[in-house]
PDB file of N, CA and C in Angstrom:
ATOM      1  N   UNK A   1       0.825  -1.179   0.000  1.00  0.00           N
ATOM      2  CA  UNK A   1       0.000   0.000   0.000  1.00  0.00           C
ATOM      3  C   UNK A   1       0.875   1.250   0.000  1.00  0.00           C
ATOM      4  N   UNK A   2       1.855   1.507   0.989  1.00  0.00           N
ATOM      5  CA  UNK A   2       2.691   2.263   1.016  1.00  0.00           C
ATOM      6  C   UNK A   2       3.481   2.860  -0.313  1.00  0.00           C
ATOM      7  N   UNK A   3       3.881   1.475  -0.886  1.00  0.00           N
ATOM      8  CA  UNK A   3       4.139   1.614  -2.180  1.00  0.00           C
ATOM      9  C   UNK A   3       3.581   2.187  -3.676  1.00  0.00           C
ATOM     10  N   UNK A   4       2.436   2.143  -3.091  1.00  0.00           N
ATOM     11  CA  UNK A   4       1.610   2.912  -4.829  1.00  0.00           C
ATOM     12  C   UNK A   4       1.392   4.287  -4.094  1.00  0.00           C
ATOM     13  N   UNK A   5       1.227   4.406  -2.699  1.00  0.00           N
ATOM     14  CA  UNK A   5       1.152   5.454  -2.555  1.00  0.00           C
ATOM     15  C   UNK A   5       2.558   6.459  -3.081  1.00  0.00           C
ATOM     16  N   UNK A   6       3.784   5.986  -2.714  1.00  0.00           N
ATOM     17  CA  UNK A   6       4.684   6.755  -3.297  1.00  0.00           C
ATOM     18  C   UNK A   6       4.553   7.026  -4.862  1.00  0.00           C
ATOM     19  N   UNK A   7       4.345   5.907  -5.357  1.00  0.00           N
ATOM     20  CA  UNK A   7       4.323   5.892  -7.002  1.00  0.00           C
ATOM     21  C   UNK A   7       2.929   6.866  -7.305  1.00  0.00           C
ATOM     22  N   UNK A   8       1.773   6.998  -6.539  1.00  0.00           N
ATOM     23  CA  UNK A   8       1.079   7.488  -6.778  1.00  0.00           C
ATOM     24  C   UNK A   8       1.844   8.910  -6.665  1.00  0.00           C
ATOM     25  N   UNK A   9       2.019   9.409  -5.923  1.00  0.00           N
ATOM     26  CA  UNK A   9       2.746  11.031  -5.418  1.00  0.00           C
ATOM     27  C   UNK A   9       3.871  11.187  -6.512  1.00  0.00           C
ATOM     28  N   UNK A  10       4.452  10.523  -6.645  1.00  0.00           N
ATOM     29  CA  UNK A  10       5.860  10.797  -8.081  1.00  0.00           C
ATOM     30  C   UNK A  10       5.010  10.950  -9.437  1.00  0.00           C
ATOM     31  N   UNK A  11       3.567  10.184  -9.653  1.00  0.00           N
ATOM     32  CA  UNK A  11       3.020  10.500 -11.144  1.00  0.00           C
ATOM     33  C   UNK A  11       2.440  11.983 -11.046  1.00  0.00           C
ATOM     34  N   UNK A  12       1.893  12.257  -9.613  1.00  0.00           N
ATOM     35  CA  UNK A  12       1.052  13.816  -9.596  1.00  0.00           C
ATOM     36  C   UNK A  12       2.424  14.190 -10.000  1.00  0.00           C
ATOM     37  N   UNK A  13       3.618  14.499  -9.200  1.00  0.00           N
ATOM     38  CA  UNK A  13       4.425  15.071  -8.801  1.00  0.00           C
ATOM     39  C   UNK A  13       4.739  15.309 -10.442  1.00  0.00           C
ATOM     40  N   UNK A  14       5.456  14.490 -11.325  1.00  0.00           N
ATOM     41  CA  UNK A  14       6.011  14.330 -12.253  1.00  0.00           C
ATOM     42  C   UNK A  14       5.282  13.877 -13.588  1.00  0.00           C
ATOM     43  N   UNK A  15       5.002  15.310 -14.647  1.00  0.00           N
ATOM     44  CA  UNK A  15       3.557  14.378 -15.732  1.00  0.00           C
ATOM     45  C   UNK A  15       4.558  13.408 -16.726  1.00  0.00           C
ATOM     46  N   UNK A  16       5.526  13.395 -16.711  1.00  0.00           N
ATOM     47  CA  UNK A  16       6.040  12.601 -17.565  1.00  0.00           C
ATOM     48  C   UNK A  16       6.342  11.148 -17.045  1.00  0.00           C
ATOM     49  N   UNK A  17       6.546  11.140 -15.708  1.00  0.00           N
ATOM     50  CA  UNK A  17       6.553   9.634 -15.219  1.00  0.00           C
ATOM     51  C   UNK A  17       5.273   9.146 -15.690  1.00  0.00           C
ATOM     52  N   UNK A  18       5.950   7.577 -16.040  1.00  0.00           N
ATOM     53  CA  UNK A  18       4.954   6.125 -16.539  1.00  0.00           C
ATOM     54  C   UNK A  18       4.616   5.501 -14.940  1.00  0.00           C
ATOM     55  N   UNK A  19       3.228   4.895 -15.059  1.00  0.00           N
ATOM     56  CA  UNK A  19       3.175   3.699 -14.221  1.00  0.00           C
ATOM     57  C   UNK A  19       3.924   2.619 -14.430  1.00  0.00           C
ATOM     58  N   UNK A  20       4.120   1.516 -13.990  1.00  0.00           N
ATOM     59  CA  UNK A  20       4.601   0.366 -14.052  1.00  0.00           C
ATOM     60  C   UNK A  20       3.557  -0.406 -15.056  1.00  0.00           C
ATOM     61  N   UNK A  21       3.793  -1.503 -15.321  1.00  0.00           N
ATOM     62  CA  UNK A  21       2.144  -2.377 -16.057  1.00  0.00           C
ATOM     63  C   UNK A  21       1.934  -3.156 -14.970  1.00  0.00           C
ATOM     64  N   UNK A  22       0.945  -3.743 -14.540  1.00  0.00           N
ATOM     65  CA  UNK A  22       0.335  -3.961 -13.745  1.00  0.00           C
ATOM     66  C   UNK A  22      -0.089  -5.657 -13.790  1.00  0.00           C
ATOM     67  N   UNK A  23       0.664  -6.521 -13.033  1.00  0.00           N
ATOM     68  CA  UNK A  23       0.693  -7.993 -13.191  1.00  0.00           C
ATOM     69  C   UNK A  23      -0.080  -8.618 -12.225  1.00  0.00           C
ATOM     70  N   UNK A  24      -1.548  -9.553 -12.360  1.00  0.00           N
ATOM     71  CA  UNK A  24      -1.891  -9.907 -10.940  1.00  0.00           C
ATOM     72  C   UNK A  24      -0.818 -11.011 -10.338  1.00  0.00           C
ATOM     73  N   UNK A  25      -0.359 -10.778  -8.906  1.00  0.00           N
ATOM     74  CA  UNK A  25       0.353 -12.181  -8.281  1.00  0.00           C
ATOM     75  C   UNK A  25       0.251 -13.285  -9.059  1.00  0.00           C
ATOM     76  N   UNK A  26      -0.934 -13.870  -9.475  1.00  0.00           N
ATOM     77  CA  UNK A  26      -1.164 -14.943  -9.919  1.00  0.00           C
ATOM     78  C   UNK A  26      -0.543 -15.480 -11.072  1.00  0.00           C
ATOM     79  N   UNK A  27      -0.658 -14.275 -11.873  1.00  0.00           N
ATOM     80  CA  UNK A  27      -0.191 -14.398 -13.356  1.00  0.00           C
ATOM     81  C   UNK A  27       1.384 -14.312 -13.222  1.00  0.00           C
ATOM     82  N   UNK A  28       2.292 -13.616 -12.415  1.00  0.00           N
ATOM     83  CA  UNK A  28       3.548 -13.659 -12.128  1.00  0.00           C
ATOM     84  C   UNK A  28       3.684 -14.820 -11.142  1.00  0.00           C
ATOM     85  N   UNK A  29       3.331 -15.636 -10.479  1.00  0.00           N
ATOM     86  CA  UNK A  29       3.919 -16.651  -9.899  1.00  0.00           C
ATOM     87  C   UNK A  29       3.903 -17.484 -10.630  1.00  0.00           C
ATOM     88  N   UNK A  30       2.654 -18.167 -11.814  1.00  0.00           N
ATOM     89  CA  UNK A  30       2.813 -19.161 -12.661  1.00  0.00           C
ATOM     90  C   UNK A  30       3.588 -19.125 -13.539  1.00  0.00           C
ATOM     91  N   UNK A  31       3.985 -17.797 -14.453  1.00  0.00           N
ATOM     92  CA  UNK A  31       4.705 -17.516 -15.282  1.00  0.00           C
ATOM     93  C   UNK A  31       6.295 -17.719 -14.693  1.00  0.00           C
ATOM     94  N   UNK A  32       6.475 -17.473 -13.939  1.00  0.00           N
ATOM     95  CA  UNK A  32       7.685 -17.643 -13.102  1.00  0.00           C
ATOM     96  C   UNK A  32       7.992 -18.740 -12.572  1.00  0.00           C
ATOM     97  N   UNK A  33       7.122 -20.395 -12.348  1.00  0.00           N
ATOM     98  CA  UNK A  33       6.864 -21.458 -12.263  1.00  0.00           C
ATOM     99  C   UNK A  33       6.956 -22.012 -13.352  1.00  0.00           C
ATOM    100  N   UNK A  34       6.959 -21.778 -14.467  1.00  0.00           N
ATOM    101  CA  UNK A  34       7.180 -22.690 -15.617  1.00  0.00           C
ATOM    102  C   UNK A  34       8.134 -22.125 -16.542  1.00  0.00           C
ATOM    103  N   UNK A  35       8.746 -20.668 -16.269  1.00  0.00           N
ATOM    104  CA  UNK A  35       9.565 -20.125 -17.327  1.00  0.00           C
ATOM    105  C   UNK A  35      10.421 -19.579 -16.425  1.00  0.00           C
ATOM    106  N   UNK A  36      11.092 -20.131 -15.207  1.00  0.00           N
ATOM    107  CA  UNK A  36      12.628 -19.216 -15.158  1.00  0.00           C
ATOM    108  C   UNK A  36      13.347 -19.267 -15.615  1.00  0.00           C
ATOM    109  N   UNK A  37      13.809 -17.889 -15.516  1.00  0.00           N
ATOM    110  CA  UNK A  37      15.487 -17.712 -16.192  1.00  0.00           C
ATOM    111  C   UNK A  37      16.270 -18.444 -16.170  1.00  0.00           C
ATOM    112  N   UNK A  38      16.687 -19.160 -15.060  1.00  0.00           N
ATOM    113  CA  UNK A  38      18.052 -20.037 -15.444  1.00  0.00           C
ATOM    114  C   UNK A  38      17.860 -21.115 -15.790  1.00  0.00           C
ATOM    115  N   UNK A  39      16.606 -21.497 -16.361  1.00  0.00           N
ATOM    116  CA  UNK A  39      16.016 -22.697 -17.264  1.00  0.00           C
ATOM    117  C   UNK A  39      17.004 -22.980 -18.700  1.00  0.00           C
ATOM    118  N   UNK A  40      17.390 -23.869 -19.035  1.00  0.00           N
ATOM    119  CA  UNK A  40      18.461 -24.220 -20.151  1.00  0.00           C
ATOM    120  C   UNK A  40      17.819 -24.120 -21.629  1.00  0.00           C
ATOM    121  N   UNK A  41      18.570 -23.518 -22.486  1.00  0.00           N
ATOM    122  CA  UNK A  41      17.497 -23.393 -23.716  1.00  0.00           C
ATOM    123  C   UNK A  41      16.820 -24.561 -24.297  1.00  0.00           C
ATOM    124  N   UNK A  42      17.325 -25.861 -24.105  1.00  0.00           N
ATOM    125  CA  UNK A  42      16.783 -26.627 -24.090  1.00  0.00           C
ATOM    126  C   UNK A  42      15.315 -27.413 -23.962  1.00  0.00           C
ATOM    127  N   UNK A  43      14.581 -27.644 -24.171  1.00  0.00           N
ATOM    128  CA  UNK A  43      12.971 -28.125 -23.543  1.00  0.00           C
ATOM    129  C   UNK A  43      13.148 -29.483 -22.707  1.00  0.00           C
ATOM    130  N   UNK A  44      14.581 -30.556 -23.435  1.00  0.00           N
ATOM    131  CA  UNK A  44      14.393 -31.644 -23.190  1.00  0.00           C
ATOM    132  C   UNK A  44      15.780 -32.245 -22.964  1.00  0.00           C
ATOM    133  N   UNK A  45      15.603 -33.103 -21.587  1.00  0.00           N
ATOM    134  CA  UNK A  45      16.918 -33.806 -20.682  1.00  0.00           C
ATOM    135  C   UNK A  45      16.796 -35.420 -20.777  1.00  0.00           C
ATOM    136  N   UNK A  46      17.972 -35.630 -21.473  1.00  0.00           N
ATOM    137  CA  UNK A  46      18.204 -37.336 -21.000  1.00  0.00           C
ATOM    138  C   UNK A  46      18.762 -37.568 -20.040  1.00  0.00           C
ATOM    139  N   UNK A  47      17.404 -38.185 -18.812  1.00  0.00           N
ATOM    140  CA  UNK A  47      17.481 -38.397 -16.994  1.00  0.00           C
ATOM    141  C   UNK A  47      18.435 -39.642 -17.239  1.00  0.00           C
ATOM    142  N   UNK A  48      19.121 -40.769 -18.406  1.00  0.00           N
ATOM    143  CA  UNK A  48      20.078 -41.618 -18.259  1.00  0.00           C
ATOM    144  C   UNK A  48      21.641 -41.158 -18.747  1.00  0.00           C
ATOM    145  N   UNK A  49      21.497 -39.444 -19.101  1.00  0.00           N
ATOM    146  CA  UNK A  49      23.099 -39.381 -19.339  1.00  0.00           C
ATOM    147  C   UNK A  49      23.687 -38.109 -18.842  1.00  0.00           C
ATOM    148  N   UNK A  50      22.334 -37.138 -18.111  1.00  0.00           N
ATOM    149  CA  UNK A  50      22.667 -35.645 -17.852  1.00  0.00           C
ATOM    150  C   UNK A  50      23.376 -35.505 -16.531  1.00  0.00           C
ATOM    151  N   UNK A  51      24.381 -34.777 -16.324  1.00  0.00           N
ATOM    152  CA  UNK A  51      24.653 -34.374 -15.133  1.00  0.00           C
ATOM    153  C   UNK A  51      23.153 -33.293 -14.136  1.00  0.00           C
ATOM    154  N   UNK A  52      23.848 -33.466 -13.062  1.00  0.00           N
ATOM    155  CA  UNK A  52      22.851 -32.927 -11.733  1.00  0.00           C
ATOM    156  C   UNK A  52      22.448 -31.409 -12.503  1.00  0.00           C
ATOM    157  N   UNK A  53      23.551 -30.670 -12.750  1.00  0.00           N
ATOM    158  CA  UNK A  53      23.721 -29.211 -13.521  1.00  0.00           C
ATOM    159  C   UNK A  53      22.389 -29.076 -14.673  1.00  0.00           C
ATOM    160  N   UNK A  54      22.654 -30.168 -15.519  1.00  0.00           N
ATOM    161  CA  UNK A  54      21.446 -30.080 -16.555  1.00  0.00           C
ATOM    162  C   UNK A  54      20.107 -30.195 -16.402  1.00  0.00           C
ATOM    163  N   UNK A  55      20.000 -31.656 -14.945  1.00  0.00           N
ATOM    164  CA  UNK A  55      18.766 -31.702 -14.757  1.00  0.00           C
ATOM    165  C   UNK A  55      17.617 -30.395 -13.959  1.00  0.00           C
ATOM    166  N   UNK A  56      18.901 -29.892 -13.295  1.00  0.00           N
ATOM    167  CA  UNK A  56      18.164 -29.299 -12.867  1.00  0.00           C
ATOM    168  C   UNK A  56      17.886 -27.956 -13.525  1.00  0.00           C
ATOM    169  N   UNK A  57      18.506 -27.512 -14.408  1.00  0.00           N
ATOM    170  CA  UNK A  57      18.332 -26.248 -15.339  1.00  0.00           C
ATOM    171  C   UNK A  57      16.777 -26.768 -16.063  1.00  0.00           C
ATOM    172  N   UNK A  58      16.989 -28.316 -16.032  1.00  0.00           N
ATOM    173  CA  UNK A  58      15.984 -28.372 -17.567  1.00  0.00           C
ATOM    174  C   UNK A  58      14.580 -28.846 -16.374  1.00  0.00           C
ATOM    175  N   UNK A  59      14.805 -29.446 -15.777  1.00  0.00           N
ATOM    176  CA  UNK A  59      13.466 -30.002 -15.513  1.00  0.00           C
ATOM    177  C   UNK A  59      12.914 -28.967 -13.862  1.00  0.00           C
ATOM    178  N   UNK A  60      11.393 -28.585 -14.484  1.00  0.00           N
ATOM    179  CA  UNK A  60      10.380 -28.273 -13.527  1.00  0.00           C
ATOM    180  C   UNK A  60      10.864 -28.744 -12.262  1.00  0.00           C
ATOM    181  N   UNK A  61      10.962 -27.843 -11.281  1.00  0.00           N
ATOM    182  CA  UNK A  61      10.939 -28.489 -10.027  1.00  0.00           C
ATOM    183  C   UNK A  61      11.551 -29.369  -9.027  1.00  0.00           C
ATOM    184  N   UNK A  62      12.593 -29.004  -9.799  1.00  0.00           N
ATOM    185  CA  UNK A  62      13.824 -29.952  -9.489  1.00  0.00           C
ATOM    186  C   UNK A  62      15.133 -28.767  -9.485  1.00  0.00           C
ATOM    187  N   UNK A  63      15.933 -29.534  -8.205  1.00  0.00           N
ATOM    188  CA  UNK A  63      16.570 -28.364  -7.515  1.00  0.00           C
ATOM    189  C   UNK A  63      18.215 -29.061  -7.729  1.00  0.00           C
ATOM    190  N   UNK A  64      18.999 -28.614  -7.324  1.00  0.00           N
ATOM    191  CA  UNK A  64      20.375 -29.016  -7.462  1.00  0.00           C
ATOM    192  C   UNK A  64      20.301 -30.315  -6.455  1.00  0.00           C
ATOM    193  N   UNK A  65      20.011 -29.923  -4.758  1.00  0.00           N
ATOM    194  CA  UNK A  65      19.691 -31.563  -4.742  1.00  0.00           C
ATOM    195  C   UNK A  65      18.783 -32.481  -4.728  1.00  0.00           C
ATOM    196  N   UNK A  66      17.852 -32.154  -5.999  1.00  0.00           N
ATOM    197  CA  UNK A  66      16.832 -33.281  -5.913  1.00  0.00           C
ATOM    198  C   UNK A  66      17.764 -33.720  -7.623  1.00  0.00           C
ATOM    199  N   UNK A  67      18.155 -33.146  -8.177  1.00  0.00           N
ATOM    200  CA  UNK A  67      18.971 -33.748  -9.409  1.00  0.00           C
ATOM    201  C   UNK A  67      20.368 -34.102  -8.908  1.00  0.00           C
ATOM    202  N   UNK A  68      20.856 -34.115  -8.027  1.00  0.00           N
ATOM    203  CA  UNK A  68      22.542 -34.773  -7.752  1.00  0.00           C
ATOM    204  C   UNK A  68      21.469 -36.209  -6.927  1.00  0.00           C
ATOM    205  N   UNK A  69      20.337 -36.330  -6.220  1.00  0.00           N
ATOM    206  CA  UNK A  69      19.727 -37.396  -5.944  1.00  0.00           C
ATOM    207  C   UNK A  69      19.547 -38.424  -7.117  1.00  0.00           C
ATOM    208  N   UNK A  70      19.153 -37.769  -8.323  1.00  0.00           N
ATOM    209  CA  UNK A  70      18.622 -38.657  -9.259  1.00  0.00           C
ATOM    210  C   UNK A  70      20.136 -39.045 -10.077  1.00  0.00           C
ATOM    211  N   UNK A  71      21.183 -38.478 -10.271  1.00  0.00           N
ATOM    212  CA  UNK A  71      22.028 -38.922 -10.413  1.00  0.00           C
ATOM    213  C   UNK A  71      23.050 -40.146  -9.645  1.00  0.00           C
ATOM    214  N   UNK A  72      22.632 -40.322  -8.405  1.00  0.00           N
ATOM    215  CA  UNK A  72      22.932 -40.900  -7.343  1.00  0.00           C
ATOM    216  C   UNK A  72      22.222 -42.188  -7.788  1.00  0.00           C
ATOM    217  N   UNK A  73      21.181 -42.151  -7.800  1.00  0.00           N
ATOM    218  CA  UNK A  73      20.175 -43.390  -7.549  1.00  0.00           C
ATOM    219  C   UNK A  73      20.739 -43.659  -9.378  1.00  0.00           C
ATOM    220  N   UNK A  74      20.831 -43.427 -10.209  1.00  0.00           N
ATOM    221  CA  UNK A  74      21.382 -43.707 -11.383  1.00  0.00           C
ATOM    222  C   UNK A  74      22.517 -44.427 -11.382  1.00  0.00           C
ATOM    223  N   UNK A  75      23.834 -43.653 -10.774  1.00  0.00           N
ATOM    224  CA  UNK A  75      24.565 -44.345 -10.589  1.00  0.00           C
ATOM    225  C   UNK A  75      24.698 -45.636  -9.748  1.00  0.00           C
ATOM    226  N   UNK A  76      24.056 -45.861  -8.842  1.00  0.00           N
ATOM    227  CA  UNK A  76      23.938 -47.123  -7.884  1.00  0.00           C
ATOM    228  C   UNK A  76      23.188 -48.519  -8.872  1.00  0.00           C
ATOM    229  N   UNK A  77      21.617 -48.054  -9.425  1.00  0.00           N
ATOM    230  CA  UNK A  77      21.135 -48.679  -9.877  1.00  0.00           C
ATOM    231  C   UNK A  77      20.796 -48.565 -11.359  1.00  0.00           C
ATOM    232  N   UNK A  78      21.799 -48.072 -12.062  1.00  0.00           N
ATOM    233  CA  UNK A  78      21.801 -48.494 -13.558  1.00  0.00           C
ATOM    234  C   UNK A  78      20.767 -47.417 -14.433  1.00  0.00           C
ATOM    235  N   UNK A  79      20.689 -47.417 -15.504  1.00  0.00           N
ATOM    236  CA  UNK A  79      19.397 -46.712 -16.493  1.00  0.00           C
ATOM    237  C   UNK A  79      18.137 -46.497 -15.893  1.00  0.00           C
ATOM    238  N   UNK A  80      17.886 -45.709 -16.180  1.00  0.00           N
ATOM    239  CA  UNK A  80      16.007 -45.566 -16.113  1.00  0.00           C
ATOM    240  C   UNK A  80      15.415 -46.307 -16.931  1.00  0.00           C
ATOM    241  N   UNK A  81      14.298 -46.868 -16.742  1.00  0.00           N
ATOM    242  CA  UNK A  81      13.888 -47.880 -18.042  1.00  0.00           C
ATOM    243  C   UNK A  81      12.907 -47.325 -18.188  1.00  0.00           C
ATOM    244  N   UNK A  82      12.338 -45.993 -17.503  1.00  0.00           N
ATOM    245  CA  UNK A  82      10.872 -45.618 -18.271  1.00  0.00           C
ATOM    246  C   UNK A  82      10.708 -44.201 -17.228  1.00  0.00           C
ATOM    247  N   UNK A  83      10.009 -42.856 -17.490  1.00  0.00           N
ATOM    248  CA  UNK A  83       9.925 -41.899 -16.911  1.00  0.00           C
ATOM    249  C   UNK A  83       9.138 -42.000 -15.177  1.00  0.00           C
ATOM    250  N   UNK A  84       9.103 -43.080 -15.066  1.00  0.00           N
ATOM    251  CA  UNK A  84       7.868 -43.250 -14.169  1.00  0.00           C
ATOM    252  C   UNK A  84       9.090 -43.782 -12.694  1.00  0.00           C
ATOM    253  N   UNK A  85       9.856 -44.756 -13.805  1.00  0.00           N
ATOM    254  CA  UNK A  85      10.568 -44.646 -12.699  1.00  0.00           C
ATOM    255  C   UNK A  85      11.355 -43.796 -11.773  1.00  0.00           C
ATOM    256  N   UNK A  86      11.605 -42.732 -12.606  1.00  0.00           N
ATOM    257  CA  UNK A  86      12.199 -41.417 -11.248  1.00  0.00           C
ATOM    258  C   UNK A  86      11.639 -41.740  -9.985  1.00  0.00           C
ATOM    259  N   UNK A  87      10.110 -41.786  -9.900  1.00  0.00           N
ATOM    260  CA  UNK A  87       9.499 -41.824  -8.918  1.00  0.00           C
ATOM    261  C   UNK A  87      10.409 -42.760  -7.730  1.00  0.00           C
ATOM    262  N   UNK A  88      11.520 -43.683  -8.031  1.00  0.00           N
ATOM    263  CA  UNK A  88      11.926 -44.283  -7.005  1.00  0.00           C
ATOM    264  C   UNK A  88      13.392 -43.463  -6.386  1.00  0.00           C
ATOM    265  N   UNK A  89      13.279 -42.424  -6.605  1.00  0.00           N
ATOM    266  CA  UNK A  89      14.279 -41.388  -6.386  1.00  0.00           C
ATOM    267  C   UNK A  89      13.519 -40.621  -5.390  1.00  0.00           C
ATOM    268  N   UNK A  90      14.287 -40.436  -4.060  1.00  0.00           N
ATOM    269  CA  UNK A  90      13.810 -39.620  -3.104  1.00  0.00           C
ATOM    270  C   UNK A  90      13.526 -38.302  -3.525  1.00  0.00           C
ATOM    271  N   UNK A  91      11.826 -38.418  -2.703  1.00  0.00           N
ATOM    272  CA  UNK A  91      12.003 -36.390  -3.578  1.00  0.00           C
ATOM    273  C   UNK A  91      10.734 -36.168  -4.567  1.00  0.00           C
ATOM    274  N   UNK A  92      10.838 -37.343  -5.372  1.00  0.00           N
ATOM    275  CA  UNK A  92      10.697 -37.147  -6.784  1.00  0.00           C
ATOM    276  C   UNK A  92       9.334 -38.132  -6.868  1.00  0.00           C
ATOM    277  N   UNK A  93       8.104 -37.149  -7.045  1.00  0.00           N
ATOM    278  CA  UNK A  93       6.869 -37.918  -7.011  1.00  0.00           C
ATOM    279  C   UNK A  93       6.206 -37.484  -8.244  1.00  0.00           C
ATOM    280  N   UNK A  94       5.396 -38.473  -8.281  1.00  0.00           N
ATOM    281  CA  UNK A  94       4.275 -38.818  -9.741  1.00  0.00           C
ATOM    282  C   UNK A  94       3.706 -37.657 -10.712  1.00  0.00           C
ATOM    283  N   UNK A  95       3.605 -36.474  -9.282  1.00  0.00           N
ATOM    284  CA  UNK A  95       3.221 -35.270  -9.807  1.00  0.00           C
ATOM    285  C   UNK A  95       3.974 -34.545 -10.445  1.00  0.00           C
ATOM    286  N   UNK A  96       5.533 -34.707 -10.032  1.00  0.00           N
ATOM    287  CA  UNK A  96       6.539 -33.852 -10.724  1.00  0.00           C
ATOM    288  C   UNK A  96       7.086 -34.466 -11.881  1.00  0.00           C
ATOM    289  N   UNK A  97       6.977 -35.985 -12.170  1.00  0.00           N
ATOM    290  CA  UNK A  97       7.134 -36.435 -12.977  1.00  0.00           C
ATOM    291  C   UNK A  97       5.892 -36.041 -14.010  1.00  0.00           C
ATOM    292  N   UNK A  98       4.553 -36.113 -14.014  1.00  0.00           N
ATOM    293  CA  UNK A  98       3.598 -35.294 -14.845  1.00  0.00           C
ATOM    294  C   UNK A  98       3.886 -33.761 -15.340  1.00  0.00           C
ATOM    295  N   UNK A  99       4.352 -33.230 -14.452  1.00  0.00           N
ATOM    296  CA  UNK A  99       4.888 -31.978 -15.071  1.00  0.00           C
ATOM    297  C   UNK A  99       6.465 -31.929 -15.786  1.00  0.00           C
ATOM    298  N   UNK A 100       6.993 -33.163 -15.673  1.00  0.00           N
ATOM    299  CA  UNK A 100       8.268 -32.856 -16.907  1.00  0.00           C
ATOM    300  C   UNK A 100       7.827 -33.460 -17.830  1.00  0.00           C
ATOM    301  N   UNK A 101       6.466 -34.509 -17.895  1.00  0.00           N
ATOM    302  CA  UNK A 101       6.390 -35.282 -18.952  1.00  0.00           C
ATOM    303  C   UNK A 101       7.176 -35.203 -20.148  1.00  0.00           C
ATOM    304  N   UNK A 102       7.448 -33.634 -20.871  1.00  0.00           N
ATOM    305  CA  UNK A 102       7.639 -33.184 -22.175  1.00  0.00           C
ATOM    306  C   UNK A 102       8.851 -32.920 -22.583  1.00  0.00           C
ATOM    307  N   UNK A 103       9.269 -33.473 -21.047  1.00  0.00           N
ATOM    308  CA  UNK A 103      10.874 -32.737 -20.915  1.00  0.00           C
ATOM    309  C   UNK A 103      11.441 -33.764 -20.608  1.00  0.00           C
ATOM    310  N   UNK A 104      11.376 -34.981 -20.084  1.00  0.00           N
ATOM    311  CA  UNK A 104      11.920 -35.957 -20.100  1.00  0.00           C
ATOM    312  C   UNK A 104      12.215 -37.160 -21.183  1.00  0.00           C
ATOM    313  N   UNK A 105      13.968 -37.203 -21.694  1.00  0.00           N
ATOM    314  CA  UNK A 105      13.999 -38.107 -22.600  1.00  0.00           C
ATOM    315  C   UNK A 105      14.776 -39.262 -21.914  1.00  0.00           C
ATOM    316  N   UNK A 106      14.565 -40.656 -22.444  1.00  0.00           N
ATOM    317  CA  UNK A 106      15.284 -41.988 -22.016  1.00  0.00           C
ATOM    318  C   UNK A 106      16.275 -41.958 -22.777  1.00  0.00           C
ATOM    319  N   UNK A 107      16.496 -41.831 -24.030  1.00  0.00           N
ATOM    320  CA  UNK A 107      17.663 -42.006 -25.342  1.00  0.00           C
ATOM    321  C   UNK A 107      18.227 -40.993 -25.661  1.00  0.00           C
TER     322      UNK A 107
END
């Protein structure tokens, strides 16, 4: 509140100052949930050959250590044989696997 009030007083104050554009929360938290910046230009990660670094640039929701996890459980127990299996990676549930669907490659 405080805040538009200043911005309000700098537009009387000043006719050439712009408002800002005007974003609801909503629309900036989702947009910011599926498109951050340090997202890799990439769309799509192979979970059987990427380092922790890639996975986690590329895939939704996945953090440096929930991808050095999935690299872990890779290395111990061999290939992924299908996207579903992440799910046996601590961390890493059904739902977040639905949201990389598009982004996850085996080959």
């Amino acid at each position: 509140m405080k805040k538009w009030i200043l911005i309000s007083a700098l537009a009387l104050a000043n006719p050439l100052f712009t408002l800002p554009a005007l974003a609801s929360p909503t629309a900036v938290s989702k947009a910011s949930a599926t498109t951050p910046s340090s997202r890799s230009a990439s769309n799509q990660v192979n979970i059987n050959t990427a380092d922790a670094k890639t996975l986690s640039d590329v895939l939704v929701g996945i953090g440096p250590a929930k991808a050095q996890a999935i690299v872990e459980w890779r290395k111990k127990n061999g290939p992924f044989k299908s996207s579903a299996a992440l799910a046996d990676v601590s961390g890493v549930g059904p739902a977040l696997i639905e949201r990389n669907k598009d982004r996850i490659r085996l080959k």
